[in-house]
PDB file of N, CA and C in Angstrom:
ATOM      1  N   UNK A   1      23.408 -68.303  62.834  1.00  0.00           N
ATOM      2  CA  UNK A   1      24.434 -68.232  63.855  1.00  0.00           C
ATOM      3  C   UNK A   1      25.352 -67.053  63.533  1.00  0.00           C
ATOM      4  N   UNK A   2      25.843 -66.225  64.676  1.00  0.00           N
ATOM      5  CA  UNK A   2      26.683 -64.981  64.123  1.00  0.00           C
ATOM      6  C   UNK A   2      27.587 -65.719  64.280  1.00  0.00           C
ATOM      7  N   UNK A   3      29.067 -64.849  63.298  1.00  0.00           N
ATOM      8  CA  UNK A   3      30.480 -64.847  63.393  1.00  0.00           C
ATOM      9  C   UNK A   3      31.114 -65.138  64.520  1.00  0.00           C
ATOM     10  N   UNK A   4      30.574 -64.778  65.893  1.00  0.00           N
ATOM     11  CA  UNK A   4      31.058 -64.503  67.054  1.00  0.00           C
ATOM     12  C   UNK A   4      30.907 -65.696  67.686  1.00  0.00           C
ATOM     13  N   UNK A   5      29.770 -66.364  67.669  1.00  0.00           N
ATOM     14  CA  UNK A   5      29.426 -68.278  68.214  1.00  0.00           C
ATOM     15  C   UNK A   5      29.624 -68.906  66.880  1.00  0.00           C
ATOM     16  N   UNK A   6      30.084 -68.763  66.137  1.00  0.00           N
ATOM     17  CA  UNK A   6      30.634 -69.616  65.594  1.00  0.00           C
ATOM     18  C   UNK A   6      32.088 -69.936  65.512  1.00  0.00           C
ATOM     19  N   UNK A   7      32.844 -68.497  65.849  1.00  0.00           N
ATOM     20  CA  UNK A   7      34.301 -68.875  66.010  1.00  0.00           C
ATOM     21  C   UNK A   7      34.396 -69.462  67.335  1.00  0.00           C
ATOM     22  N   UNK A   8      33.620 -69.208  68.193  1.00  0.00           N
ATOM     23  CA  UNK A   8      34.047 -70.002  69.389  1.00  0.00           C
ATOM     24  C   UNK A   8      34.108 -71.012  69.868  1.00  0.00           C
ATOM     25  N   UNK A   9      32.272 -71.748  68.702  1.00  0.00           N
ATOM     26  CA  UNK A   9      32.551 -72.689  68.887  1.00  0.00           C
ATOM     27  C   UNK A   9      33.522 -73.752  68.017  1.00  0.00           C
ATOM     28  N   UNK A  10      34.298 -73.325  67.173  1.00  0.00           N
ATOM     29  CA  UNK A  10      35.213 -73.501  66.377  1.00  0.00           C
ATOM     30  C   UNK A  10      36.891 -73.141  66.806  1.00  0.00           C
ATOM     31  N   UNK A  11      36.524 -72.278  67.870  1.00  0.00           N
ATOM     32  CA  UNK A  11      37.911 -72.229  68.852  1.00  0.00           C
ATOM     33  C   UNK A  11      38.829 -71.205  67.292  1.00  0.00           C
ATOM     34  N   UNK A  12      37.777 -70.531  66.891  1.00  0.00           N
ATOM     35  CA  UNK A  12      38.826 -69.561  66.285  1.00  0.00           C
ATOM     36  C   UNK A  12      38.613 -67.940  66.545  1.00  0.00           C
ATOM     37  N   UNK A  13      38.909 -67.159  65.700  1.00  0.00           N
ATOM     38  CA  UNK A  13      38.402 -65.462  66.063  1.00  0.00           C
ATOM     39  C   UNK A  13      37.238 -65.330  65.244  1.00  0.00           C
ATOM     40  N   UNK A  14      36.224 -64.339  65.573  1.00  0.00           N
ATOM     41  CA  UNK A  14      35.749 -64.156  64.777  1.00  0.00           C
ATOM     42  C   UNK A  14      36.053 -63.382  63.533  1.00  0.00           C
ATOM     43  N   UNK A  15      37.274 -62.177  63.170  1.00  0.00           N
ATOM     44  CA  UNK A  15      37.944 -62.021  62.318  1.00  0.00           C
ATOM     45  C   UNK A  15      38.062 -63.165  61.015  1.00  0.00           C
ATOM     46  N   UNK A  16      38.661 -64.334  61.948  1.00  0.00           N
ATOM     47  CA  UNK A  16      38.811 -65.691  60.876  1.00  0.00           C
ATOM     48  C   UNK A  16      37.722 -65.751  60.055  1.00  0.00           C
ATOM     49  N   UNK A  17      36.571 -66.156  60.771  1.00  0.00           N
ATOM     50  CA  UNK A  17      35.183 -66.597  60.324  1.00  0.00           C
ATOM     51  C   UNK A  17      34.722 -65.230  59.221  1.00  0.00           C
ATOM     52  N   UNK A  18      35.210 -64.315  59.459  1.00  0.00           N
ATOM     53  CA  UNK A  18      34.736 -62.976  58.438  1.00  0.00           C
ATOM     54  C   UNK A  18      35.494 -63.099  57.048  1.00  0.00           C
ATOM     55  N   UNK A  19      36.705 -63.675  57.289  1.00  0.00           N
ATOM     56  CA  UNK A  19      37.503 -63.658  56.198  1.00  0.00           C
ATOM     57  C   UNK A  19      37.316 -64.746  55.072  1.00  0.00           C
ATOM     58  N   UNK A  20      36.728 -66.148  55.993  1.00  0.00           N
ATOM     59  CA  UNK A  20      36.198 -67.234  55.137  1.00  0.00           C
ATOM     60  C   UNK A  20      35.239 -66.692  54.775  1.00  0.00           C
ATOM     61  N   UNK A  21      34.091 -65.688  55.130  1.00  0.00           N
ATOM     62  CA  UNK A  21      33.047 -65.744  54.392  1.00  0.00           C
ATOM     63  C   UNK A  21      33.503 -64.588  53.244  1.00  0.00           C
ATOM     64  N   UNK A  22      34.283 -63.561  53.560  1.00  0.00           N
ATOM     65  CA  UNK A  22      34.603 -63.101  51.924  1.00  0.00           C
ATOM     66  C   UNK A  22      35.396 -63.462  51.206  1.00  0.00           C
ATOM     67  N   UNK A  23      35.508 -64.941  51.396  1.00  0.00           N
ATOM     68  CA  UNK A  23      36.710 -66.055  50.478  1.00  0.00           C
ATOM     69  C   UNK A  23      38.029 -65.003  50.459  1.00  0.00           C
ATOM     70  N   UNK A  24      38.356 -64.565  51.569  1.00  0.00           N
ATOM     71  CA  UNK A  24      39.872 -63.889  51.702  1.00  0.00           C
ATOM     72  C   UNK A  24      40.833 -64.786  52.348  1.00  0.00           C
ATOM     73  N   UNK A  25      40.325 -65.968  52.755  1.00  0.00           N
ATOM     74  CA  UNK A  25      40.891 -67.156  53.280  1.00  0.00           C
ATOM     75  C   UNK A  25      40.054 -68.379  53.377  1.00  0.00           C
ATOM     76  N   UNK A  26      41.443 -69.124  53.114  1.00  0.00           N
ATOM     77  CA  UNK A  26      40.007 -70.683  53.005  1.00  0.00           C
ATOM     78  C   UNK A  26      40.982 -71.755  54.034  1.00  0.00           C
ATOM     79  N   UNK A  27      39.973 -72.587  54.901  1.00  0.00           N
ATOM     80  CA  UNK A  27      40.270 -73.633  55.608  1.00  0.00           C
ATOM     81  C   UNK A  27      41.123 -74.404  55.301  1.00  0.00           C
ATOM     82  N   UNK A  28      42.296 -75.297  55.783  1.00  0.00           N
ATOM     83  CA  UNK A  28      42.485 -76.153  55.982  1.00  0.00           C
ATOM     84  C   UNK A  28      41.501 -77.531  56.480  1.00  0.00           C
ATOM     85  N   UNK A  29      41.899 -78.855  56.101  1.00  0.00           N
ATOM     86  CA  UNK A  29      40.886 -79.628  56.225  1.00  0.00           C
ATOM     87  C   UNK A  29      40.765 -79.928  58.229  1.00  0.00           C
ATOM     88  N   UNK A  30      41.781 -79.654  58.382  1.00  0.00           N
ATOM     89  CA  UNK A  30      41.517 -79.881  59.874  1.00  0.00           C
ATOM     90  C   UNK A  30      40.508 -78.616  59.992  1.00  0.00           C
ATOM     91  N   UNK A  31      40.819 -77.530  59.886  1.00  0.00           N
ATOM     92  CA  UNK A  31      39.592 -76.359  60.114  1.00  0.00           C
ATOM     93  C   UNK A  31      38.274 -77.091  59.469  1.00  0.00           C
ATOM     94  N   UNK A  32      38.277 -77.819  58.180  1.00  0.00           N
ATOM     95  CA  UNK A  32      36.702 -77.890  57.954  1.00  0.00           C
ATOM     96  C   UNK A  32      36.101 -78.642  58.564  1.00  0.00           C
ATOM     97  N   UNK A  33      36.907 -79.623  59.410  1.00  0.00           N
ATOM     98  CA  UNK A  33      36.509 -80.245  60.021  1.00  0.00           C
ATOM     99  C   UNK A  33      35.324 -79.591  61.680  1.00  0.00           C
ATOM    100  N   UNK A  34      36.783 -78.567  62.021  1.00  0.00           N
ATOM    101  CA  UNK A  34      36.039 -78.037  63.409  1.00  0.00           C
ATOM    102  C   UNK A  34      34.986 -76.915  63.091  1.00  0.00           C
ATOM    103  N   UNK A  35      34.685 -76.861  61.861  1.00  0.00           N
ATOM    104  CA  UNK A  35      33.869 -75.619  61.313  1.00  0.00           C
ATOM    105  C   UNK A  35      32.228 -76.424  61.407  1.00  0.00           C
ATOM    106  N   UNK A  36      32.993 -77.704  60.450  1.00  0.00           N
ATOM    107  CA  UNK A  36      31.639 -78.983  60.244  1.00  0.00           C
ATOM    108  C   UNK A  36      31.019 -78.981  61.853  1.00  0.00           C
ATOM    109  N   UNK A  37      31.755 -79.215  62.643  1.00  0.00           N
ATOM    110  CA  UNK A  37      31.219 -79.426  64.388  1.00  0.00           C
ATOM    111  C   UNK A  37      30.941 -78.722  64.652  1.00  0.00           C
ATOM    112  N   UNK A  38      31.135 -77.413  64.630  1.00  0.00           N
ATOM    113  CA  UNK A  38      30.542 -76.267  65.338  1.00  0.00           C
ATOM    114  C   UNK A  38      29.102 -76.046  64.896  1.00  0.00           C
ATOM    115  N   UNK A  39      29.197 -75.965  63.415  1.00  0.00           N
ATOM    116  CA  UNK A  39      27.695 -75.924  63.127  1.00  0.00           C
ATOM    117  C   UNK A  39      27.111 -77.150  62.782  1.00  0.00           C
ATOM    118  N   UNK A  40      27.682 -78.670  63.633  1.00  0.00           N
ATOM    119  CA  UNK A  40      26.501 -79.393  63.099  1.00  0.00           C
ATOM    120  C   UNK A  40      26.485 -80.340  62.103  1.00  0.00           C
ATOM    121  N   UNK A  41      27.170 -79.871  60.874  1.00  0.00           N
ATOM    122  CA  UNK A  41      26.858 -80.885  59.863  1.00  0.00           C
ATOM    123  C   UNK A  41      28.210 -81.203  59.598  1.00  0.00           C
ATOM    124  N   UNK A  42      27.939 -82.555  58.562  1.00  0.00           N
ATOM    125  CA  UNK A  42      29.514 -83.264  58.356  1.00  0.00           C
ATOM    126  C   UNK A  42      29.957 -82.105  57.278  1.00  0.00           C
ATOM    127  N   UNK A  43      31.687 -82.581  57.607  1.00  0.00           N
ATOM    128  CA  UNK A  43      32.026 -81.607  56.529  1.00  0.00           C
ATOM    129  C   UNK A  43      31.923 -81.489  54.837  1.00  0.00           C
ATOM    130  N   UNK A  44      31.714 -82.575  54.561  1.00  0.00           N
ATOM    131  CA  UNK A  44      31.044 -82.804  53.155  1.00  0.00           C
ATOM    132  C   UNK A  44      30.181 -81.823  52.516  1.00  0.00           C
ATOM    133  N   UNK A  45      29.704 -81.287  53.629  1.00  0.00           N
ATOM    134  CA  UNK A  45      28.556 -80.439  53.367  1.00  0.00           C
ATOM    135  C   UNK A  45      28.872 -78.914  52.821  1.00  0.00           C
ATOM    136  N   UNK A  46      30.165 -78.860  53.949  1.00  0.00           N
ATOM    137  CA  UNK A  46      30.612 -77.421  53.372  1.00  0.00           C
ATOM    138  C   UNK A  46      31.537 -77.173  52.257  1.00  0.00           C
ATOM    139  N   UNK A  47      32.219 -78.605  51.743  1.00  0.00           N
ATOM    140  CA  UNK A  47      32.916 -78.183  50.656  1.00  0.00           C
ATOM    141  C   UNK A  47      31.471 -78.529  49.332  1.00  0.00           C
ATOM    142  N   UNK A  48      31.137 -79.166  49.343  1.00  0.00           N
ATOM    143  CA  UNK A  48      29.524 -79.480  48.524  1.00  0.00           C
ATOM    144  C   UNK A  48      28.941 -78.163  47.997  1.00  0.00           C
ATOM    145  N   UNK A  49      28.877 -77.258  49.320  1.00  0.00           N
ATOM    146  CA  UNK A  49      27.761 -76.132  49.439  1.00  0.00           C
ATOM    147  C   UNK A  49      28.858 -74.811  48.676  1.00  0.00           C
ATOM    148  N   UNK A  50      29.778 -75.147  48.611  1.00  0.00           N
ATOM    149  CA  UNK A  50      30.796 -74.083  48.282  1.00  0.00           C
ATOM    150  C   UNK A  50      30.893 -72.899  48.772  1.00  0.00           C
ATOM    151  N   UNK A  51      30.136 -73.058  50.060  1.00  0.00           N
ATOM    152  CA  UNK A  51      30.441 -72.203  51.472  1.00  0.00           C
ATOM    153  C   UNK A  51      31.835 -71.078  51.410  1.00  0.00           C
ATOM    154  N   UNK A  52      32.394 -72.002  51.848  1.00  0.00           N
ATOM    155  CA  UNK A  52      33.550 -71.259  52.079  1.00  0.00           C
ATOM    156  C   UNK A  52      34.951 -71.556  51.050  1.00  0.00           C
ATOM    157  N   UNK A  53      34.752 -72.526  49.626  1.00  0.00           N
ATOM    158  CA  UNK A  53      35.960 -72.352  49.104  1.00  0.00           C
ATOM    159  C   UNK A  53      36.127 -71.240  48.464  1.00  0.00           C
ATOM    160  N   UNK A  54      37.064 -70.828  48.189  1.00  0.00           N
ATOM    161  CA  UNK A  54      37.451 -69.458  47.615  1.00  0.00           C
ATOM    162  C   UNK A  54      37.676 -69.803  46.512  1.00  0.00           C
ATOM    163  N   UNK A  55      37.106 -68.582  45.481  1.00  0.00           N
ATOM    164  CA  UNK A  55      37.080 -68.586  44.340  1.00  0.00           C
ATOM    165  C   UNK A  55      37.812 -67.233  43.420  1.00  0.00           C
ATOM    166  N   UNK A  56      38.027 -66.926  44.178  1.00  0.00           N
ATOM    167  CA  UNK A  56      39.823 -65.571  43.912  1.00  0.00           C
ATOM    168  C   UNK A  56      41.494 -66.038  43.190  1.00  0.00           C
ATOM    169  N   UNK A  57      41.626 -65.446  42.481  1.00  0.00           N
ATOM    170  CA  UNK A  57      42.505 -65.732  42.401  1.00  0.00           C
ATOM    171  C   UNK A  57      43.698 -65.660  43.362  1.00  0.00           C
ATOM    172  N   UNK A  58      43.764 -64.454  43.530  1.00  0.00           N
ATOM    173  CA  UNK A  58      44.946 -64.140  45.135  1.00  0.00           C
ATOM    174  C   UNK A  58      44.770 -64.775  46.116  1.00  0.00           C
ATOM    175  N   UNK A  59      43.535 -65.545  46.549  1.00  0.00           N
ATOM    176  CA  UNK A  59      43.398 -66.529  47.801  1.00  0.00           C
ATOM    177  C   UNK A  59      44.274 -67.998  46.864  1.00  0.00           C
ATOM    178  N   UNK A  60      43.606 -67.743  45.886  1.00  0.00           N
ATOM    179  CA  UNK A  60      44.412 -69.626  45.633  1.00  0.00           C
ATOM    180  C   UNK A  60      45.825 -69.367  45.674  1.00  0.00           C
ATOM    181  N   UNK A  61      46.108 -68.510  45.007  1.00  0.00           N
ATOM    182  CA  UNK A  61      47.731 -67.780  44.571  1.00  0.00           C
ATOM    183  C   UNK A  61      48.354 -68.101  46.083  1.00  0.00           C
ATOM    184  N   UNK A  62      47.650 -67.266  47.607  1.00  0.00           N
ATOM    185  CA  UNK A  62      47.990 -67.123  48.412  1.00  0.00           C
ATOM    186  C   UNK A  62      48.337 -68.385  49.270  1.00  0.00           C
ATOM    187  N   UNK A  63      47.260 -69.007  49.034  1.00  0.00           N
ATOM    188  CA  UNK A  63      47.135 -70.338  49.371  1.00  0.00           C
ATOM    189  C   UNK A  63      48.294 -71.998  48.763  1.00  0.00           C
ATOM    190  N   UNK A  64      48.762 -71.328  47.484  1.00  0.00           N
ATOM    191  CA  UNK A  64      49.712 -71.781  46.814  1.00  0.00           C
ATOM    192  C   UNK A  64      50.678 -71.516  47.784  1.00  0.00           C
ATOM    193  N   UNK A  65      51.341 -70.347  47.542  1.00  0.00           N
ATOM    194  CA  UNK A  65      52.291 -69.787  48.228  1.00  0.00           C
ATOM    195  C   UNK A  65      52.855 -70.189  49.623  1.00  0.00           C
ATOM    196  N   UNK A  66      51.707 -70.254  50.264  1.00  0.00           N
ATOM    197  CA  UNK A  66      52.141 -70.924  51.597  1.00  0.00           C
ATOM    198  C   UNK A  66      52.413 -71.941  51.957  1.00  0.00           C
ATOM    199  N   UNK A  67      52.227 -73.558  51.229  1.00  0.00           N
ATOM    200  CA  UNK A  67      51.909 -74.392  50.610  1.00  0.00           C
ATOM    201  C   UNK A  67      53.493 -74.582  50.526  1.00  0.00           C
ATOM    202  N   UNK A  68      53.538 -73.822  49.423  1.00  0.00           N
ATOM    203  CA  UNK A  68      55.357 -73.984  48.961  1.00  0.00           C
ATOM    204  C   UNK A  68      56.063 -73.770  49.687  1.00  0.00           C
ATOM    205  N   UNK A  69      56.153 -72.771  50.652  1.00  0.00           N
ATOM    206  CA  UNK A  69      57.019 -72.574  52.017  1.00  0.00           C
ATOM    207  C   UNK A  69      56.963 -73.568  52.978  1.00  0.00           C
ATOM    208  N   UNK A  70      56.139 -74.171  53.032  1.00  0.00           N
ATOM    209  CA  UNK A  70      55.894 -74.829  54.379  1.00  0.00           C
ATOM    210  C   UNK A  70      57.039 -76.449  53.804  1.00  0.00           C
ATOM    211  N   UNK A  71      56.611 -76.484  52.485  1.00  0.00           N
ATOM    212  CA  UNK A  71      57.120 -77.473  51.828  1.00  0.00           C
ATOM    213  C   UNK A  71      58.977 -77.540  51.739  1.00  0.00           C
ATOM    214  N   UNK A  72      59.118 -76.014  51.230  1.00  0.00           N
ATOM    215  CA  UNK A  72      60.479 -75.251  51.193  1.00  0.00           C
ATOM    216  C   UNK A  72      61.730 -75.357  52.476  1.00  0.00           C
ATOM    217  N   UNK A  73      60.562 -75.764  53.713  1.00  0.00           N
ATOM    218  CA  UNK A  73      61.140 -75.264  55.160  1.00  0.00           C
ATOM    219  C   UNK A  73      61.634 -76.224  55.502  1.00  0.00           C
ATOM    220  N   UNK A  74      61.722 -77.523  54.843  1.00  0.00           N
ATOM    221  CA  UNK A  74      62.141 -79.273  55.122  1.00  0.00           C
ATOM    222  C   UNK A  74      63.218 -79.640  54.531  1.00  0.00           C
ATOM    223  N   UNK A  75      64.258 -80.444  55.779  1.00  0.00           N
ATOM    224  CA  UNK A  75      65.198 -80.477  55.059  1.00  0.00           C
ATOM    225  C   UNK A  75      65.288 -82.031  54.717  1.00  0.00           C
ATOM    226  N   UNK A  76      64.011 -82.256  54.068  1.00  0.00           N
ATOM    227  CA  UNK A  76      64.087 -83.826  53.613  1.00  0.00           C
ATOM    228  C   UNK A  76      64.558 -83.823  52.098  1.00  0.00           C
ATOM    229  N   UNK A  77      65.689 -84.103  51.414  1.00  0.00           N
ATOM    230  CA  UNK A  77      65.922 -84.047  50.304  1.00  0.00           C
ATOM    231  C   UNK A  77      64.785 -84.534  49.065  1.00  0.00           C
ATOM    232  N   UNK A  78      64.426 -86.404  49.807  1.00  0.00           N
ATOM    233  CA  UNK A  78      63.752 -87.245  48.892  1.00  0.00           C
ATOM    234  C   UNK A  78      62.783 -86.129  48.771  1.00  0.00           C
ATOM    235  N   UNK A  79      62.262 -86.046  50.158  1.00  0.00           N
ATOM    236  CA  UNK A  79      60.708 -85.300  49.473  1.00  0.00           C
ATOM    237  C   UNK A  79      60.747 -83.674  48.761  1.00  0.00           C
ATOM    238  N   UNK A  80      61.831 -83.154  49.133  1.00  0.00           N
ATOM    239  CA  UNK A  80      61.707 -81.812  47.742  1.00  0.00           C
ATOM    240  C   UNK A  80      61.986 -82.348  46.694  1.00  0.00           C
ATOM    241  N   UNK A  81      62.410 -83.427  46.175  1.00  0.00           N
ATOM    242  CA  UNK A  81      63.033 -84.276  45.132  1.00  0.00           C
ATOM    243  C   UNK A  81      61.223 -84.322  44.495  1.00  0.00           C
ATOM    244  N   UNK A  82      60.625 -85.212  45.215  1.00  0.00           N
ATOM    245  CA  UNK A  82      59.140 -85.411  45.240  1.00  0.00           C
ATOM    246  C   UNK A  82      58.633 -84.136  44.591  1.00  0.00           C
ATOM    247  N   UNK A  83      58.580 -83.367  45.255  1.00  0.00           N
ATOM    248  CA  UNK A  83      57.914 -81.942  45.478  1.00  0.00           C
ATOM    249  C   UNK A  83      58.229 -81.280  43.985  1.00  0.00           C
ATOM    250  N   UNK A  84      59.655 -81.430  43.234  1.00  0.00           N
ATOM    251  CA  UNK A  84      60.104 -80.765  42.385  1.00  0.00           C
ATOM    252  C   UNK A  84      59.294 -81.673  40.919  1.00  0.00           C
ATOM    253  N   UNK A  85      59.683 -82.822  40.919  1.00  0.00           N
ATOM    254  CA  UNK A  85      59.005 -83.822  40.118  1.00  0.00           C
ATOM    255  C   UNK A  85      57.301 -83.230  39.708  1.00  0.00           C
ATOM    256  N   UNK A  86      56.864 -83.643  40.726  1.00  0.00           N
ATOM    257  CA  UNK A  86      55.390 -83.021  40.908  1.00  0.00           C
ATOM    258  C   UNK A  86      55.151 -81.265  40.361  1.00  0.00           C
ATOM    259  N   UNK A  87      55.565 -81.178  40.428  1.00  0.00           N
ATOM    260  CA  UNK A  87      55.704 -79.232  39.803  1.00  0.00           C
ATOM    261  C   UNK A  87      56.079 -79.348  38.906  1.00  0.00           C
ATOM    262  N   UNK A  88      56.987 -79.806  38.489  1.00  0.00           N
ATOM    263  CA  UNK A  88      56.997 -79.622  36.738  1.00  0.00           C
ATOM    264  C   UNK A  88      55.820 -80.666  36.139  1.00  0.00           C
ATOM    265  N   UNK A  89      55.436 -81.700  36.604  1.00  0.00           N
ATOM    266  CA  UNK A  89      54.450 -82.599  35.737  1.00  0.00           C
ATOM    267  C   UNK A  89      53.268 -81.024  35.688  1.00  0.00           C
ATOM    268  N   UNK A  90      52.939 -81.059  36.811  1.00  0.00           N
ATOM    269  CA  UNK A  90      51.608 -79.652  36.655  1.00  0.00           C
ATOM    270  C   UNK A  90      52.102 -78.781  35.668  1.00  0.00           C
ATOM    271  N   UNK A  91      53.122 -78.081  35.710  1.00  0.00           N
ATOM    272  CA  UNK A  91      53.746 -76.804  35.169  1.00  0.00           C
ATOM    273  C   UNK A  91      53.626 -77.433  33.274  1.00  0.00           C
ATOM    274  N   UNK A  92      53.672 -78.855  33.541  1.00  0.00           N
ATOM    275  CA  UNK A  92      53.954 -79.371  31.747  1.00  0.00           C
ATOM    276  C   UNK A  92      52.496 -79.413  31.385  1.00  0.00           C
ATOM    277  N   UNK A  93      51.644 -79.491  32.111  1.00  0.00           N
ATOM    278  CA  UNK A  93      50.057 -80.016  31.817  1.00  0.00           C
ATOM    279  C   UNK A  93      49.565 -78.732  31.745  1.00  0.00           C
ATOM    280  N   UNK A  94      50.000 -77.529  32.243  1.00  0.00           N
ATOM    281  CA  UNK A  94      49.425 -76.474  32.033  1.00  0.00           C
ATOM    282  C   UNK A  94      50.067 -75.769  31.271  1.00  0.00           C
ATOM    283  N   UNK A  95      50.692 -75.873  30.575  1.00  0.00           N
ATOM    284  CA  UNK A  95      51.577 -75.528  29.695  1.00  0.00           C
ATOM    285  C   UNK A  95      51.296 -76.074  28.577  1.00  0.00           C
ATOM    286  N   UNK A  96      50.760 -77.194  28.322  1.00  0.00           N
ATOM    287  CA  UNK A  96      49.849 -78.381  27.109  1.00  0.00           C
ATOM    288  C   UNK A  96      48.796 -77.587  27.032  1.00  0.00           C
ATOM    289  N   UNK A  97      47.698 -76.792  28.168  1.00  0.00           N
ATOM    290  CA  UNK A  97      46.584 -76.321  27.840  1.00  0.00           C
ATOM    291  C   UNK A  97      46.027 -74.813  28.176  1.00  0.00           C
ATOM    292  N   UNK A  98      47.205 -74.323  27.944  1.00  0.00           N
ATOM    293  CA  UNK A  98      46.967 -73.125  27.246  1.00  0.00           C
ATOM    294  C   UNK A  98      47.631 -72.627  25.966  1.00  0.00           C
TER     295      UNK A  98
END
């Protein structure tokens, strides 16, 4: 299937679909979902097949990053409270193993 029927039938650009395949961006699970439908198989398949997760550092980095903003942009106290808790437990565990 080209780039071009597959973003469409995925209701995205084909740009998008170019960028997942040089792991310069990786799906959201709602995307793997409409990615799974377009071509067919459940989505299990494509995180399984390691299709499209990215294996870059600057995509995860990037992917971090946005992650934190979106998180950043809420003005729910409890849950940055949450959010902050959770970051240092990681930040202490990776910090134990290196």
């Amino acid at each position: 299937m080209s780039q071009l029927a597959l973003a469409q039938r995925a209701i995205v650009t084909s740009s998008y679909i170019g960028k997942l395949e040089r792991g310069e961006a990786a799906p959201g699970i709602d995307m793997l979902g409409r990615l799974a439908e377009a071509l067919g198989i459940e989505p299990e398949k494509l995180i399984a097949s390691n299709a499209i997760i990215p294996s870059s550092i600057p995509v995860i980095r990037a992917q971090i990053q946005q992650q934190v903003r979106k998180l950043l942009s809420r003005d729910d106290e409890q849950g940055l409270r949450a959010v902050a808790i959770v970051l240092g437990l990681i930040d202490n565990a990776l910090a134990r193993k290196a």
